[in-house]
C-alpha atoms as a PDB file:
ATOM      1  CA  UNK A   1      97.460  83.456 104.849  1.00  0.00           C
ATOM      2  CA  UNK A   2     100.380  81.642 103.809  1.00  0.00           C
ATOM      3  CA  UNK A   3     101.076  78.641 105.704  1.00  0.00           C
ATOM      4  CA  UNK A   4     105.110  77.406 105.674  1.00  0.00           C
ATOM      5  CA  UNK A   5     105.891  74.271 106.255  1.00  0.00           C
ATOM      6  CA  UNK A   6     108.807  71.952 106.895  1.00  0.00           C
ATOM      7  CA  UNK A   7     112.357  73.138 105.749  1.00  0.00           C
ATOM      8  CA  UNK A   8     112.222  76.331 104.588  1.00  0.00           C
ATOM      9  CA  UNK A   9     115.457  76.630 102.932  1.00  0.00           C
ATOM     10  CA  UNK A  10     116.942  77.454  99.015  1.00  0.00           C
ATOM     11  CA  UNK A  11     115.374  74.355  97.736  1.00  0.00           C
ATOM     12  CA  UNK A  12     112.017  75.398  98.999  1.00  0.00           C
ATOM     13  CA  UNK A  13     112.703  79.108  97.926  1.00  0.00           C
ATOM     14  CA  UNK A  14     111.383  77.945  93.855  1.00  0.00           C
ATOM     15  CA  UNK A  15     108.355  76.676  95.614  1.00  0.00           C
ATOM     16  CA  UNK A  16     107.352  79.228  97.593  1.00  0.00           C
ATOM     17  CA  UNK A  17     108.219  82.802  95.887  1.00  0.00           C
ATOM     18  CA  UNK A  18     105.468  82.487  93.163  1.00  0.00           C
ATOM     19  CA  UNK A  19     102.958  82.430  96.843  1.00  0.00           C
ATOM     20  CA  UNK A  20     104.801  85.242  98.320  1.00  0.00           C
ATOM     21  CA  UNK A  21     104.852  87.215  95.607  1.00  0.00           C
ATOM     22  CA  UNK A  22     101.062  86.617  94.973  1.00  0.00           C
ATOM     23  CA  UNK A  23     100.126  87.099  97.987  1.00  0.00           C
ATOM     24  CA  UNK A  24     102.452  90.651  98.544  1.00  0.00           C
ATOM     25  CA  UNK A  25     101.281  91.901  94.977  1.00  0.00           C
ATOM     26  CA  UNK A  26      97.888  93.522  95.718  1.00  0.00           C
ATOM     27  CA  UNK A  27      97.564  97.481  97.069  1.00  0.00           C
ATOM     28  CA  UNK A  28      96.780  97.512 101.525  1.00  0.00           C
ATOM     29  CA  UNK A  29      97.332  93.792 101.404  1.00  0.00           C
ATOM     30  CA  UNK A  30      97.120  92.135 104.837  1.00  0.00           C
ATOM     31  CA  UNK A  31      99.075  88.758 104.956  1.00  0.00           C
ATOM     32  CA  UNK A  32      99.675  86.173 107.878  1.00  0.00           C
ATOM     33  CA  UNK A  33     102.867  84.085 107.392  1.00  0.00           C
ATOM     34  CA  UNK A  34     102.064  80.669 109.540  1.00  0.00           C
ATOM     35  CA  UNK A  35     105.739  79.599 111.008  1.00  0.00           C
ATOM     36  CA  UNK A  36     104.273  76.805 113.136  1.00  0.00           C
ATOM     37  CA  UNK A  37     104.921  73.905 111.069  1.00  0.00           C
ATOM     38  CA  UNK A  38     108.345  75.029 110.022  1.00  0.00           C
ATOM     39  CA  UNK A  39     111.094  72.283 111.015  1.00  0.00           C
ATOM     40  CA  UNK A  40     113.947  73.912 109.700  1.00  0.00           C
ATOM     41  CA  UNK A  41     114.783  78.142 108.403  1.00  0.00           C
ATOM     42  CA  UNK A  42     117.901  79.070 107.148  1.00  0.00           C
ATOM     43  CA  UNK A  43     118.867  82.063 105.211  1.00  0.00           C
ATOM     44  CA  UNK A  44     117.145  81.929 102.309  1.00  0.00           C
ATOM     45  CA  UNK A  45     114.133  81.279 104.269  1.00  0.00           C
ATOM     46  CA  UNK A  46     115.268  84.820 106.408  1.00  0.00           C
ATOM     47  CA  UNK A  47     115.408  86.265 102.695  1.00  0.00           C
ATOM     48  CA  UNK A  48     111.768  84.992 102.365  1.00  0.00           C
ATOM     49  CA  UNK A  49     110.369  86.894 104.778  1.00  0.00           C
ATOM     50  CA  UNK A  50     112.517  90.052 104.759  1.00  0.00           C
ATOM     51  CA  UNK A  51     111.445  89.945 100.582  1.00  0.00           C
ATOM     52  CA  UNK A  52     107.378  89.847 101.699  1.00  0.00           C
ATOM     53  CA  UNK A  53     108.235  92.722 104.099  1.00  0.00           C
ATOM     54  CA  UNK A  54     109.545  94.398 101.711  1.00  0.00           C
ATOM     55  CA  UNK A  55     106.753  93.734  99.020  1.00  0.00           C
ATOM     56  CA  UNK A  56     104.039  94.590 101.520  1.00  0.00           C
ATOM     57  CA  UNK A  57     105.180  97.735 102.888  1.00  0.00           C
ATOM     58  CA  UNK A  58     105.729  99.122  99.235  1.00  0.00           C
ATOM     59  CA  UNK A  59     101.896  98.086  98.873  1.00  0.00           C
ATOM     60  CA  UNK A  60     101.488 100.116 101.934  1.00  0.00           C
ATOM     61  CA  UNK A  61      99.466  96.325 103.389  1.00  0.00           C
ATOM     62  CA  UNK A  62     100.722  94.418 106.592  1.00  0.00           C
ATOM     63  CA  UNK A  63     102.660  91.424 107.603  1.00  0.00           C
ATOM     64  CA  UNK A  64     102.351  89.317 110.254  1.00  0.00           C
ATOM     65  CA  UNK A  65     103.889  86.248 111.659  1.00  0.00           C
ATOM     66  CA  UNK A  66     102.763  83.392 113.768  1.00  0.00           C
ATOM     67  CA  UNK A  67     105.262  81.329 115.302  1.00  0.00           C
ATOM     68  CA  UNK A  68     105.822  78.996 118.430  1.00  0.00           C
ATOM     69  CA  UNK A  69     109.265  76.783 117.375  1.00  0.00           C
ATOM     70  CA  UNK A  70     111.893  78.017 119.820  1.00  0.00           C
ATOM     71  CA  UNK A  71     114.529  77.209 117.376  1.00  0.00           C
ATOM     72  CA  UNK A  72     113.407  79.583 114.560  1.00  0.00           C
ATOM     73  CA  UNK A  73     112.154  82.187 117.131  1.00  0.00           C
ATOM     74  CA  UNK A  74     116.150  82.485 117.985  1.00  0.00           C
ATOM     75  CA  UNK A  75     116.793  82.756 114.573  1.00  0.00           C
ATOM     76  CA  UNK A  76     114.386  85.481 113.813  1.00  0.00           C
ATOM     77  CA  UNK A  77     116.141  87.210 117.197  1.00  0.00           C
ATOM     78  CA  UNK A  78     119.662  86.826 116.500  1.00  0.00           C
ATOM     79  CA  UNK A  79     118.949  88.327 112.965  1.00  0.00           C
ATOM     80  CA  UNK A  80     116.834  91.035 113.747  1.00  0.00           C
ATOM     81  CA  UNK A  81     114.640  89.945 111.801  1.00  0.00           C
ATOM     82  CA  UNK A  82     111.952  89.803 114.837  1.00  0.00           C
ATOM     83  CA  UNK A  83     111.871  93.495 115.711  1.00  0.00           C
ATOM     84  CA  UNK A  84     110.836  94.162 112.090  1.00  0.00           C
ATOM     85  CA  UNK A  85     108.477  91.651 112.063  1.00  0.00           C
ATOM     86  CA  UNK A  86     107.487  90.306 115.994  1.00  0.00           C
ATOM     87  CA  UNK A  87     106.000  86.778 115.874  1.00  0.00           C
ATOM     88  CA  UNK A  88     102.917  86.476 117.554  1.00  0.00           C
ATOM     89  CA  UNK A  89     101.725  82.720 119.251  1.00  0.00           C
ATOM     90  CA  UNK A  90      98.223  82.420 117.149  1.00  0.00           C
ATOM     91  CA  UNK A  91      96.878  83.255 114.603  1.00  0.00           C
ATOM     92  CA  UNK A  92      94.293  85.214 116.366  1.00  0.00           C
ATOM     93  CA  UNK A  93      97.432  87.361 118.440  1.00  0.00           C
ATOM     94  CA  UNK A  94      99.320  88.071 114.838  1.00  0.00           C
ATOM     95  CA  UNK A  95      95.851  89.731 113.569  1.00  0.00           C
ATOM     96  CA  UNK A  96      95.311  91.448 116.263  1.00  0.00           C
ATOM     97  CA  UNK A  97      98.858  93.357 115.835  1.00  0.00           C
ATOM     98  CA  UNK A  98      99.888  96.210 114.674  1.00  0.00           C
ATOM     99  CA  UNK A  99     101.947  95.972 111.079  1.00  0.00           C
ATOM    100  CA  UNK A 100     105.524  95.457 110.301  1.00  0.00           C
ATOM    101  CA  UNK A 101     107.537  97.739 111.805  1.00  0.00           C
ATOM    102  CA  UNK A 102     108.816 100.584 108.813  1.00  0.00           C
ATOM    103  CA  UNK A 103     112.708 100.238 108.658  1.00  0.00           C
ATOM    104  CA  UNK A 104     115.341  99.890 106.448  1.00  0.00           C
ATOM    105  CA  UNK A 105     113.811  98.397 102.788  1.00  0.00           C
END
């Protein structure tokens, strides 16, 4: 599980690729991204999570979301971004989901 935090934007990109990437990297990999303690998202951190979808579904794993900040649940909604990957409330709800939806790499 990868928990964000805070202001996920292009300063926190350095920071938090070499995690992503670690986390994406191994064959039927199942990761949880943790949204709740994100203040802020802008679009590098949309790039974030559209890169992990990518990485997982090439590793044929799953992705999963939890989220509950109405401000970056619109965001995820006005860029699509939520119908390829739907945040769930808990932890417990994103596990029990199916995976990322297939879609355009």
């Amino acid at each position: 599980m990868l928990d964000f935090r805070g202001e996920i934007d292009i300063v926190a990109e350095v920071e938090v690729v070499p995690h992503l990437d670690a986390a994406t990297s191994d064959p039927k990999c199942r990761v949880v991204i943790d949204l709740t303690r994100v203040e802020f998202l802008d679009a590098s951190g949309l790039r974030l999570l559209y890169r992990a979808r990518k990485r997982v579904l090439e590793q044929h794993g799953s992705l999963h979301l939890v989220c509950t900040d109405a401000l970056t649940l619109r965001v995820l909604r006005i860029t699509g971004l939520a119908r390829l990957l739907p945040p769930r409330p808990t932890l417990d709800a994103a596990l029990d989901q199916p995976e990322a939806t297939p879609g355009p790499v």
